[in-house]
C-alpha atoms as a PDB file:
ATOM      1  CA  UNK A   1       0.000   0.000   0.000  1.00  0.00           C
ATOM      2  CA  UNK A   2       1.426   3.053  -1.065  1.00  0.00           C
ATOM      3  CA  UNK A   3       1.775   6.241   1.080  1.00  0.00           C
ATOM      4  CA  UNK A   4      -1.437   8.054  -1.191  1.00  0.00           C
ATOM      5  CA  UNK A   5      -3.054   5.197  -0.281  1.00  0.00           C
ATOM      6  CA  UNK A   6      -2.453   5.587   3.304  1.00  0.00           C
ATOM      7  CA  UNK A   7      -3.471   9.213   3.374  1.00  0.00           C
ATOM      8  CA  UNK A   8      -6.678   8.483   1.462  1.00  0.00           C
ATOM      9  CA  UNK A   9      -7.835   6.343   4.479  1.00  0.00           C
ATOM     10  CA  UNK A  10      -6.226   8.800   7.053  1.00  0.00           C
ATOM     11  CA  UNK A  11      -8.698  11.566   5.102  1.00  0.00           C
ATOM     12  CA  UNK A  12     -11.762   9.611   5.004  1.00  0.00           C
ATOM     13  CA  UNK A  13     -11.175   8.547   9.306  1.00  0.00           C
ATOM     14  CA  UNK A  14     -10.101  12.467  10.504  1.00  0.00           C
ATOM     15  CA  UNK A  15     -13.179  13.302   8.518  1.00  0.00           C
ATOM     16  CA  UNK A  16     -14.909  10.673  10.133  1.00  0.00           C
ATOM     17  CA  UNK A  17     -13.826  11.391  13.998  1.00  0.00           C
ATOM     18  CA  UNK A  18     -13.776  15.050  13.769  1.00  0.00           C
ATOM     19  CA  UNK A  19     -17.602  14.806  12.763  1.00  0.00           C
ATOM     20  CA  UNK A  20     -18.503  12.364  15.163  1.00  0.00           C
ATOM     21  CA  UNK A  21     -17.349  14.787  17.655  1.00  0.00           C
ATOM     22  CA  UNK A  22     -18.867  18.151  16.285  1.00  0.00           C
ATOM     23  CA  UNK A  23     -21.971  15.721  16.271  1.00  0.00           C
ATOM     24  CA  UNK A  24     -24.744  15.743  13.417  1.00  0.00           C
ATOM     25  CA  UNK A  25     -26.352  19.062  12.917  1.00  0.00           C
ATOM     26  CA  UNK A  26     -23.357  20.539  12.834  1.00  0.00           C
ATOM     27  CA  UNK A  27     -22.097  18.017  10.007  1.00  0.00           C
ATOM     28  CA  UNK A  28     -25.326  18.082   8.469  1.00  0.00           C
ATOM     29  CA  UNK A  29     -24.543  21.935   7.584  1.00  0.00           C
ATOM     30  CA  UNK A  30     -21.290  21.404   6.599  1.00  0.00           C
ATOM     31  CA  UNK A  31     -22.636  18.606   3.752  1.00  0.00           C
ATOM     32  CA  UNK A  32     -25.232  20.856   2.591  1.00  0.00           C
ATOM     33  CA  UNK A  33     -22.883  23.206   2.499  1.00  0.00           C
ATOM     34  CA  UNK A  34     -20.431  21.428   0.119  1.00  0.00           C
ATOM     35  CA  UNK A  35     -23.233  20.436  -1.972  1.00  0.00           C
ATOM     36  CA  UNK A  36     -24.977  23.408  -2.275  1.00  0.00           C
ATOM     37  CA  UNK A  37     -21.625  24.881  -3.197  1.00  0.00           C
ATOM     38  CA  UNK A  38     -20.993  22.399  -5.777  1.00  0.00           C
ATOM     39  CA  UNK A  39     -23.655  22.798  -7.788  1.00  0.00           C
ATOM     40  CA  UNK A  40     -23.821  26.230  -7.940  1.00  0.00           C
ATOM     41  CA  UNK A  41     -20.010  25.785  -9.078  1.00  0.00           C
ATOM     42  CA  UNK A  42     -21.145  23.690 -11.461  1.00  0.00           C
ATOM     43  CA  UNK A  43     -23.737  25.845 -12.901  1.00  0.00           C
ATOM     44  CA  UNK A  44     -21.435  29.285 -13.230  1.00  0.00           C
ATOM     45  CA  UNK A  45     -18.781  27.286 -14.364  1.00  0.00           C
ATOM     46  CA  UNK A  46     -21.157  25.741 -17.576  1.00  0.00           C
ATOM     47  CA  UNK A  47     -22.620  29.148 -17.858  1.00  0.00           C
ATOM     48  CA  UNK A  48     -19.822  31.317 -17.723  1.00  0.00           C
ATOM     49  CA  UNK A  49     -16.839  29.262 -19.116  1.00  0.00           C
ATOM     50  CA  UNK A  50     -17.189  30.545 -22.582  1.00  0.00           C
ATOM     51  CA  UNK A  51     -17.352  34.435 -21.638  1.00  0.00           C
ATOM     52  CA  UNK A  52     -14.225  33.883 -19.390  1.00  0.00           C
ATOM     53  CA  UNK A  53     -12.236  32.253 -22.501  1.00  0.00           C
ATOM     54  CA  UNK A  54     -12.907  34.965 -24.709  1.00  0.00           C
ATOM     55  CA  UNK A  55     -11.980  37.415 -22.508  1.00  0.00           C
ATOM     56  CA  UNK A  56      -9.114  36.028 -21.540  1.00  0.00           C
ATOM     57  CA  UNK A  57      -7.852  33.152 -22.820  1.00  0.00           C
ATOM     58  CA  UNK A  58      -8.674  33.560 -26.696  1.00  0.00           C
ATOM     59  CA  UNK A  59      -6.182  36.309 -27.855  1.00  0.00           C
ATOM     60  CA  UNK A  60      -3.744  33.614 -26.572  1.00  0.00           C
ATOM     61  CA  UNK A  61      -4.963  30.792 -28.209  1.00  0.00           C
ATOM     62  CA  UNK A  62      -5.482  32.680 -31.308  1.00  0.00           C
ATOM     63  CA  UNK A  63      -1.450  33.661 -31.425  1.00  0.00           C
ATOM     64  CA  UNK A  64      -0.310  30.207 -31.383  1.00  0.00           C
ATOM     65  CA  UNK A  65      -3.076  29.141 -33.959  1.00  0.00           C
ATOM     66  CA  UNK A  66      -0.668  31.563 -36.003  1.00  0.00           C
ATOM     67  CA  UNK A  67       2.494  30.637 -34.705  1.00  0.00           C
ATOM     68  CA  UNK A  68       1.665  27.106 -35.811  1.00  0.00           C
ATOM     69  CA  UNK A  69       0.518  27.954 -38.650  1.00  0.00           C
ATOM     70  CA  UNK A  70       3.349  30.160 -40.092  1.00  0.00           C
ATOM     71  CA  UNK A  71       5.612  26.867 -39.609  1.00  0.00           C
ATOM     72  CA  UNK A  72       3.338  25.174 -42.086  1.00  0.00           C
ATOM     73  CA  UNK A  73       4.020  23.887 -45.607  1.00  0.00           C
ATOM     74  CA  UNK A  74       1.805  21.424 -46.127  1.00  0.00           C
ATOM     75  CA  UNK A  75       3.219  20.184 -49.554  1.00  0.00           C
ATOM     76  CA  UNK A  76       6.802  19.700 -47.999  1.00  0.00           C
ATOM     77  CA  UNK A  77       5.473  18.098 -44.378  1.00  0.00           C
ATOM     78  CA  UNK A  78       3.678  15.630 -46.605  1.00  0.00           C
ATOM     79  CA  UNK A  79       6.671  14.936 -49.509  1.00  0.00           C
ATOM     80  CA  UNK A  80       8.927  14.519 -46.209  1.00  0.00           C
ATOM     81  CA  UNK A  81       6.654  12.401 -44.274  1.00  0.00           C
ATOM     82  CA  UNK A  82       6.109   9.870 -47.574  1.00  0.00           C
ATOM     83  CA  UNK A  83       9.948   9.679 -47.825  1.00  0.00           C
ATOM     84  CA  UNK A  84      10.362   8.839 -44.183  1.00  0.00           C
ATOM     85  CA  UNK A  85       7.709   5.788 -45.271  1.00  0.00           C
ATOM     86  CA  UNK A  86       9.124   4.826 -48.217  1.00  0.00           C
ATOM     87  CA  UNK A  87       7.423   6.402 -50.709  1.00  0.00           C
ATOM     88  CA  UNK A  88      10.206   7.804 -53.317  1.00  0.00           C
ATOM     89  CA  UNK A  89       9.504   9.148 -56.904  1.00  0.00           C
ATOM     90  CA  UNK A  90       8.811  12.308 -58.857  1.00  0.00           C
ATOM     91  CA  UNK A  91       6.673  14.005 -55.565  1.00  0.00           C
ATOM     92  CA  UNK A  92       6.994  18.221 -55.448  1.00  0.00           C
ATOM     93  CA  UNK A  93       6.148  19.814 -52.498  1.00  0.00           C
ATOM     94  CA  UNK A  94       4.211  22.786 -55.000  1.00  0.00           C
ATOM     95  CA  UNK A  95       2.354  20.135 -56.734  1.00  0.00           C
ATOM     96  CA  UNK A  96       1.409  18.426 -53.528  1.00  0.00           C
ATOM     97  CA  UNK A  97       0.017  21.787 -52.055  1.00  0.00           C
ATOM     98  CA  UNK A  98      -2.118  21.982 -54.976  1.00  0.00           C
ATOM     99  CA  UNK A  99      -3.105  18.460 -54.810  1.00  0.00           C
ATOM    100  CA  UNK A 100      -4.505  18.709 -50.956  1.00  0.00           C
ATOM    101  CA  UNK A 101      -6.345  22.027 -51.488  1.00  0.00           C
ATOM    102  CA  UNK A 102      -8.744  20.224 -53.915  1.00  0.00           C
ATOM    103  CA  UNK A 103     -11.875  19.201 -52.722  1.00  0.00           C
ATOM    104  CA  UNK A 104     -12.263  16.367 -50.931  1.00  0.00           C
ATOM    105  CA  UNK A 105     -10.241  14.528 -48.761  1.00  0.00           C
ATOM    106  CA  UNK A 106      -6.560  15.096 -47.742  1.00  0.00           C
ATOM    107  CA  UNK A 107      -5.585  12.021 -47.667  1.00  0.00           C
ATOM    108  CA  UNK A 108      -7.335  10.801 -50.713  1.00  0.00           C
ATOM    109  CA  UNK A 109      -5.775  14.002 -52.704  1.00  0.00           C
ATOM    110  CA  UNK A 110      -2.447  12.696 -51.782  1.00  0.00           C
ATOM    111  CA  UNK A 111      -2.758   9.177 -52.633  1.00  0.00           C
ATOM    112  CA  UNK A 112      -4.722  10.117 -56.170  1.00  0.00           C
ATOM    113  CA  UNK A 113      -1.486  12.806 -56.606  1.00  0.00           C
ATOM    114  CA  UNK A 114       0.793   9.642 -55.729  1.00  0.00           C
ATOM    115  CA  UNK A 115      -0.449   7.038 -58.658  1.00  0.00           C
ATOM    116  CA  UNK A 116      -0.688  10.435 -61.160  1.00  0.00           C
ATOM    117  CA  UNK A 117       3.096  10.360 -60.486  1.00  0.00           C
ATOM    118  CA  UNK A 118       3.497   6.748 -61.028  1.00  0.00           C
ATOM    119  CA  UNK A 119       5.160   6.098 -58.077  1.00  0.00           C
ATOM    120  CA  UNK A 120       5.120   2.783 -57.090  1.00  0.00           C
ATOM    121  CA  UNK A 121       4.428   1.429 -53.398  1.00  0.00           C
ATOM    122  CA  UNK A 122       2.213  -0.762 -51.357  1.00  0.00           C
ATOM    123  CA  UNK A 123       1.832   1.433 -48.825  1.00  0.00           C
ATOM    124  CA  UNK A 124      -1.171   2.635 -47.610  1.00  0.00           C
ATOM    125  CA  UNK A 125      -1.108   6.902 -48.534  1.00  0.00           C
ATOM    126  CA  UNK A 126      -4.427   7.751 -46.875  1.00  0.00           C
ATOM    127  CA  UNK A 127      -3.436   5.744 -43.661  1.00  0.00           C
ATOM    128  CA  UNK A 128       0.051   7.740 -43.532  1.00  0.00           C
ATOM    129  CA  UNK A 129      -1.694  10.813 -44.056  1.00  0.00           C
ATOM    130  CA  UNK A 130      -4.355   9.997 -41.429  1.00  0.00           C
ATOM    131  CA  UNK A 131      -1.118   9.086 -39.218  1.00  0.00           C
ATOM    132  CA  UNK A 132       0.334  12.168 -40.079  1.00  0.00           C
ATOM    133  CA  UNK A 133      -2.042  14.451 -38.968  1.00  0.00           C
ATOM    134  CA  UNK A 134      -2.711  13.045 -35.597  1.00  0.00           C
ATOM    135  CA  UNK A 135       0.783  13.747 -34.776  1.00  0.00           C
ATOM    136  CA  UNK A 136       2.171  16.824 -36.696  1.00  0.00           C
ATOM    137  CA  UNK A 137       5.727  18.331 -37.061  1.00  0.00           C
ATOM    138  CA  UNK A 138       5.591  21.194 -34.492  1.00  0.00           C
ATOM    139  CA  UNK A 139       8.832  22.348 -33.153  1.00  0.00           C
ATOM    140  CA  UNK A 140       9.405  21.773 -29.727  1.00  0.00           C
ATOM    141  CA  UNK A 141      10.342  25.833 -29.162  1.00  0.00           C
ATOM    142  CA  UNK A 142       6.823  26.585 -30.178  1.00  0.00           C
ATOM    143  CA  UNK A 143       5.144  24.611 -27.787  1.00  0.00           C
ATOM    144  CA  UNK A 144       7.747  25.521 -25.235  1.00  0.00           C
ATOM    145  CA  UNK A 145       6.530  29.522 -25.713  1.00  0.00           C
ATOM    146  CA  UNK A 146       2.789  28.329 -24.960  1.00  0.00           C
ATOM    147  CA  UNK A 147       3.936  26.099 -22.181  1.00  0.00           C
ATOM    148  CA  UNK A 148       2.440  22.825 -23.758  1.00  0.00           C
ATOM    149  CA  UNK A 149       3.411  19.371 -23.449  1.00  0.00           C
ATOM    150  CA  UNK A 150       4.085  17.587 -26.676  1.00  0.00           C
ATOM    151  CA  UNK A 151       2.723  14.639 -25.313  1.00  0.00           C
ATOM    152  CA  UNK A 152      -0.268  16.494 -24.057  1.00  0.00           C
ATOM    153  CA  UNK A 153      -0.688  18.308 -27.599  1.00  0.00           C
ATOM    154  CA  UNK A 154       0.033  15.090 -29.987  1.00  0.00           C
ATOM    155  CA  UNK A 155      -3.419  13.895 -27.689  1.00  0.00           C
ATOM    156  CA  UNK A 156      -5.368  16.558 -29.100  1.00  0.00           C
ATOM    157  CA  UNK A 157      -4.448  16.305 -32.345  1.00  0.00           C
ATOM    158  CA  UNK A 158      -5.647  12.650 -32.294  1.00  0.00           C
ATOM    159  CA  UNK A 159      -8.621  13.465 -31.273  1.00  0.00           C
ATOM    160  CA  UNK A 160      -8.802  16.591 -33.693  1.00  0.00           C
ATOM    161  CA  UNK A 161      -7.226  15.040 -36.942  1.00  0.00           C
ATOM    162  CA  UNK A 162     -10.402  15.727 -39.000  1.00  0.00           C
ATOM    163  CA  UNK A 163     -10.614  19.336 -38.245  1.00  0.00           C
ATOM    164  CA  UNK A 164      -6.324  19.908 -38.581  1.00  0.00           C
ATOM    165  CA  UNK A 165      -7.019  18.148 -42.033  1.00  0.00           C
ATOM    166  CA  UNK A 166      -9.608  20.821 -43.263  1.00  0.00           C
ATOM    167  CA  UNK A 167      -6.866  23.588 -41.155  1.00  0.00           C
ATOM    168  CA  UNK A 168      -3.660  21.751 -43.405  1.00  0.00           C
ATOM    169  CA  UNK A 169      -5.960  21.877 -46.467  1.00  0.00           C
ATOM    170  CA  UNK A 170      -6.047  25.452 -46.222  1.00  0.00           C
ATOM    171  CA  UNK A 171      -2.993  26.041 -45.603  1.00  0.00           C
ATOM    172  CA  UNK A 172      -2.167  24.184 -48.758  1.00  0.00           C
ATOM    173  CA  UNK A 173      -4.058  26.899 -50.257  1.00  0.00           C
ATOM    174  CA  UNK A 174      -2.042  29.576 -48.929  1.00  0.00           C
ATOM    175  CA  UNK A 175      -4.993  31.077 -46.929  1.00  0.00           C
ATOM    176  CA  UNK A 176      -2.837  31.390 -43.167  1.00  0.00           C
ATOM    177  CA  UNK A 177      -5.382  33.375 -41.747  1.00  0.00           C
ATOM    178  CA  UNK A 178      -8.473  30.669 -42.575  1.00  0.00           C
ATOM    179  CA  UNK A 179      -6.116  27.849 -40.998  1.00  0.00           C
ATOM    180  CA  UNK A 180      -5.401  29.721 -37.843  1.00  0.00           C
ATOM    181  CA  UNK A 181      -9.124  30.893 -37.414  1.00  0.00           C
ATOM    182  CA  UNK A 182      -9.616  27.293 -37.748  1.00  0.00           C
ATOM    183  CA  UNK A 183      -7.267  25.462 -35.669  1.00  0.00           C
ATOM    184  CA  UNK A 184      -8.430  28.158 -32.886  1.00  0.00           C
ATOM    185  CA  UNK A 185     -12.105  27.567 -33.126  1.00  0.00           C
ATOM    186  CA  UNK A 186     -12.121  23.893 -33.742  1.00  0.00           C
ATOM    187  CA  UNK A 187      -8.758  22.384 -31.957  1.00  0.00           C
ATOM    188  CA  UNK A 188      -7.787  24.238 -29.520  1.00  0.00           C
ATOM    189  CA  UNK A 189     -10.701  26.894 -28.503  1.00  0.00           C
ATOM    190  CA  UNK A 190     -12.355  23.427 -27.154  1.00  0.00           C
ATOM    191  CA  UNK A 191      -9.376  22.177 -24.821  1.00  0.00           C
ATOM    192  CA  UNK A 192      -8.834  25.241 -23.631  1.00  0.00           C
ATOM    193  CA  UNK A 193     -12.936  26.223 -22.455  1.00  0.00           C
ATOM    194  CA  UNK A 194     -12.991  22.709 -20.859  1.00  0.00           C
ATOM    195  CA  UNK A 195      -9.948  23.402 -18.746  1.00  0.00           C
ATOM    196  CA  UNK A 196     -11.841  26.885 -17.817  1.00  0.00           C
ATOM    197  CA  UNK A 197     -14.942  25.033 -17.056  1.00  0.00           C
ATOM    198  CA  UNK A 198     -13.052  23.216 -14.840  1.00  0.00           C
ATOM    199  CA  UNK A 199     -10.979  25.777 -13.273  1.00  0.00           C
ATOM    200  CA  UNK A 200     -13.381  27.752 -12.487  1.00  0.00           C
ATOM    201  CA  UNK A 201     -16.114  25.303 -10.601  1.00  0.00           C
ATOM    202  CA  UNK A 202     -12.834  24.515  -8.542  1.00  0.00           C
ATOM    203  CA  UNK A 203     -12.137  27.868  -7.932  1.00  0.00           C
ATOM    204  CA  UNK A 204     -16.149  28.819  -7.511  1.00  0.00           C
ATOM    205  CA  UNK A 205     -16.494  25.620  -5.551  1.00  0.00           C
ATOM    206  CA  UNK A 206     -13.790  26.718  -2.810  1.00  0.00           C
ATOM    207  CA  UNK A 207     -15.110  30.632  -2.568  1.00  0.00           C
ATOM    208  CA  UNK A 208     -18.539  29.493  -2.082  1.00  0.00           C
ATOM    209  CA  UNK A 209     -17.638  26.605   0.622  1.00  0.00           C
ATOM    210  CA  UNK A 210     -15.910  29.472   3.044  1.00  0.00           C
ATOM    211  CA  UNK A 211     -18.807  31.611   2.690  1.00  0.00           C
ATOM    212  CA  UNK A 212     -21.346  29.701   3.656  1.00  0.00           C
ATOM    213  CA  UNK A 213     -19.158  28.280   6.710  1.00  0.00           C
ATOM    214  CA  UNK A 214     -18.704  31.777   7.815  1.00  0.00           C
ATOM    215  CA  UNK A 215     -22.608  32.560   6.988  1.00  0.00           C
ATOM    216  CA  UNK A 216     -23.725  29.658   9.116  1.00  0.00           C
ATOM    217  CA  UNK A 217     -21.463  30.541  12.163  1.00  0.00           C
ATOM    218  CA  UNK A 218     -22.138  34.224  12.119  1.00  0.00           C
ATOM    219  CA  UNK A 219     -25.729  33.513  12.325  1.00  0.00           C
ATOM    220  CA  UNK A 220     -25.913  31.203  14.644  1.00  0.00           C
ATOM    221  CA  UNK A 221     -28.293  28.803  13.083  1.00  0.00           C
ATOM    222  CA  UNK A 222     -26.600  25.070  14.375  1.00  0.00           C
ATOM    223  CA  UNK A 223     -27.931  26.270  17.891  1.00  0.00           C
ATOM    224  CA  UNK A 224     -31.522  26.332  16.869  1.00  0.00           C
ATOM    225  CA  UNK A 225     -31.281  22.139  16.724  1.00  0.00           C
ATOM    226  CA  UNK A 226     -30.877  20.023  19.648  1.00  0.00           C
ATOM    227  CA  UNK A 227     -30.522  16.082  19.492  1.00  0.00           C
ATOM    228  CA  UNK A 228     -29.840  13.268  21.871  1.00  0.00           C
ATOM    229  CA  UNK A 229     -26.017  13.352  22.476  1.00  0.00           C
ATOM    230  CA  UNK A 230     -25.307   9.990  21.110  1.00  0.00           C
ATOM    231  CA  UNK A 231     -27.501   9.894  17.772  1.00  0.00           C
ATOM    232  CA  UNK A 232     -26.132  13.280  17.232  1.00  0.00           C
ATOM    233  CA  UNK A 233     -22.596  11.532  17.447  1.00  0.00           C
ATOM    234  CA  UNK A 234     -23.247   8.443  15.337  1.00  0.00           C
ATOM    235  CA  UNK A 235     -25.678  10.781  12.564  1.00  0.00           C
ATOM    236  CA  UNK A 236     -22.262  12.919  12.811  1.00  0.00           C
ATOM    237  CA  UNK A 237     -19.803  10.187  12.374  1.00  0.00           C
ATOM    238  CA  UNK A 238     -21.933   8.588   8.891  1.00  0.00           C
ATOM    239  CA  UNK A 239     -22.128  12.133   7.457  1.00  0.00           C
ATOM    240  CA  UNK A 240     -18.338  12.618   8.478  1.00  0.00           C
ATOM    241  CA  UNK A 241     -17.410   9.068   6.603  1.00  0.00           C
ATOM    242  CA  UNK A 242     -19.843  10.202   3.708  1.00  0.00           C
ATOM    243  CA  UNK A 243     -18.129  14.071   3.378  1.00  0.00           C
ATOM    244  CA  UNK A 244     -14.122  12.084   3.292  1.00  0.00           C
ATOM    245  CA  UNK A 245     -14.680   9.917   0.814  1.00  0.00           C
ATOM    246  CA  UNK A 246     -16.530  13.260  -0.967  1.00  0.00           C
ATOM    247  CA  UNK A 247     -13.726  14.940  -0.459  1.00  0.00           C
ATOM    248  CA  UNK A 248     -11.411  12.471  -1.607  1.00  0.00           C
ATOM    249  CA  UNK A 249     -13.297  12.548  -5.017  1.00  0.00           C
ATOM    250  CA  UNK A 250     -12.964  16.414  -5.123  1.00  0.00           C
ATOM    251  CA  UNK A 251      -9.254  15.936  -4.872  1.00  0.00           C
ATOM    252  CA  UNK A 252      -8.563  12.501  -7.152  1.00  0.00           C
ATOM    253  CA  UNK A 253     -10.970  15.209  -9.588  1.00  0.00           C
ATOM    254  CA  UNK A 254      -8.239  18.025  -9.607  1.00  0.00           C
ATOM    255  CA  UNK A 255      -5.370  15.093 -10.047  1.00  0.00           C
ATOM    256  CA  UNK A 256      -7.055  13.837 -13.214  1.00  0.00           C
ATOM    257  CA  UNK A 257      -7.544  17.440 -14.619  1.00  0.00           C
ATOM    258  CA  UNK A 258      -3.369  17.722 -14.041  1.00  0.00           C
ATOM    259  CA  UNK A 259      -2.613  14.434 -15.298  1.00  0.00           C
ATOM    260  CA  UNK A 260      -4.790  14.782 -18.541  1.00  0.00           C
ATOM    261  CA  UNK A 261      -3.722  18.341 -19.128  1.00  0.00           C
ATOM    262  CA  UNK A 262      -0.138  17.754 -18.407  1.00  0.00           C
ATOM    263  CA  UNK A 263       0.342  15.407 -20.595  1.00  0.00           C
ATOM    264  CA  UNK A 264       0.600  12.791 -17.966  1.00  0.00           C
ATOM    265  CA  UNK A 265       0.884  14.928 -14.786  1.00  0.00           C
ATOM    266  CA  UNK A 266       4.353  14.951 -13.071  1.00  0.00           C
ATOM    267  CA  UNK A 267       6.015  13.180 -10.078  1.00  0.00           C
ATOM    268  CA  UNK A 268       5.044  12.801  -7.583  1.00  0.00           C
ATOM    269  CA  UNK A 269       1.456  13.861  -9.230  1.00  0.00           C
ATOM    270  CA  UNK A 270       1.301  11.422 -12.240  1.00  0.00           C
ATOM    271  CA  UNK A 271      -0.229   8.195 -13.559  1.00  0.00           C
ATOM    272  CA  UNK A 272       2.922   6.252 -12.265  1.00  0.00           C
ATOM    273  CA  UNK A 273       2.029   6.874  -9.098  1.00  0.00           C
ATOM    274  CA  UNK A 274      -1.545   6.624  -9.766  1.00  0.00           C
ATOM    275  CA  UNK A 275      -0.622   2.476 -11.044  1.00  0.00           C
ATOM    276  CA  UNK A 276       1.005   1.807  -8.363  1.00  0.00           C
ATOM    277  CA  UNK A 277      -1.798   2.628  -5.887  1.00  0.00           C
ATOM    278  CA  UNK A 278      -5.095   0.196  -4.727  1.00  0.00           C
ATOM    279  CA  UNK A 279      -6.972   2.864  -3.373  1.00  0.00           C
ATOM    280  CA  UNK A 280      -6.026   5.948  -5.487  1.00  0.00           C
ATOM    281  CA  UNK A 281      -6.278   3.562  -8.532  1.00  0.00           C
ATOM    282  CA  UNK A 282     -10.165   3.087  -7.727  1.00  0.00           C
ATOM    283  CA  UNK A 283     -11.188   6.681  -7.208  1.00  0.00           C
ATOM    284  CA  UNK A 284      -9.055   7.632 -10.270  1.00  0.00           C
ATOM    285  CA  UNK A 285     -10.983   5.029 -12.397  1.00  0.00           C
ATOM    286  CA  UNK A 286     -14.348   7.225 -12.449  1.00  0.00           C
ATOM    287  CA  UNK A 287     -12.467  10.032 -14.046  1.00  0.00           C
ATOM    288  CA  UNK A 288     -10.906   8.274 -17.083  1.00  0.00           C
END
């Protein structure tokens, strides 16, 4: 059992105690506290996440839509990328850039481009180019600048190789500005608003939970309940079990978000540690 492990359990039995002993109505509060909180986290964070992007997020997005896209010829990335698989013959990069802006798709423009040429191969084309696209040549510096893990952006790209095709296509074309508008409204705009949905029902989450602790003390509303001293203590000690394993999931929550958006997290914070775990492992399983 590994030491996360071990704190996991020591959450969910201080948690546990410390309820027993402030007894149940006191508990009781604190729950529908957290709850209460939650949701309405959950609803500004849906409701607002867009407005927050746009305002402050987008610009930056937008830049390294460009960046990216200044690096690109698409002709050449593909003609290098065939002769890395083995297909050699008459290709030019020109000829290929005219090729993929046709209508249609990418991959088929390149293979059709590929038998007009005469080259021969068994290869696959539209698989490469499918390949291709899920993992594009982007210089490490680049990412660096925008603080993004390779790893982390070669996992968007696989799940956002149709839309980079339409984004390469146009860059084929010579139209920069249509493939940056369109890497930043359908690649990245979408990563980035779920990591601000996120954010901010953390962030919303954790404002909201102090102020209704201090709003229920300054008020003085726990004294208006009375209960027999031992229910209150075992009612108190269920909802203390029930609000540490809560919190638990709150936590193994925030872990997943830096793990997936990471790139894989980082020690001690990452999905080593996570495999190594019994307990951390189970919690971490609802958030795959």
């Amino acid at each position: 059992m590994s030491i996360f492990d071990i704190v996991i359990i020591l959450i969910i039995l201080i948690s546990t105690l410390a309820c027993a002993l402030k007894g149940f109505v006191r508990t009781i509060f604190g729950v529908v506290g957290t709850i209460v909180a939650f949701v309405i986290a959950v609803v500004v964070g849906i409701a607002a996440h867009g407005a927050v992007y746009e305002a402050y997020f987008q610009e930056g997005t937008a830049e390294f839509s460009k960046s990216f896209v200044e690096q690109i010829d698409t002709g050449a990335m593909v003609e290098e990328m065939l002769k890395e698989n083995g297909v050699e013959g008459d290709l030019d990069s020109e000829e290929l850039n005219e090729a993929i802006a046709r209508d249609g798709d990418m991959g088929e423009n390149v293979e059709k481009y590929v038998k007009k040429k005469g080259v021969d191969t068994d290869k696959d084309i539209n698989k490469l180019v499918d390949d291709f696209v899920k993992s594009p040549n982007v210089s490490d510096e680049t990412l660096d600048k925008f603080h993004i893990d390779r790893a982390q952006f070669n996992e968007i790209m696989k799940e956002s190789g149709e839309h980079l095709k339409e984004a390469l296509k146009a860059a084929a074309d010579k139209d920069k500005n249509k493939a940056a508008n369109y890497i930043e409204k359908h690649i990245l705009a979408p990563i980035v608003k779920r990591l601000v949905r996120d954010g901010l029902i953390i962030v919303v989450f954790v404002v909201l939970k102090i102020i209704i602790s201090i709003v229920v003390m300054a008020t003085g509303v726990m004294k208006r309940f009375e209960l027999v001293k031992k229910t209150d203590t075992l009612l108190g000690a269920a909802l203390g079990f029930f609000s540490g394993v809560v919190t638990v999931v709150l936590y193994v929550y925030v872990l997943s978000l830096v793990v997936k958006f990471t790139g894989g997290g980082f020690p001690p914070f990452d999905m080593d540690t996570v495999n190594d775990t019994v307990i951390l492992k189970f919690f971490y399983g609802f958030f795959k």
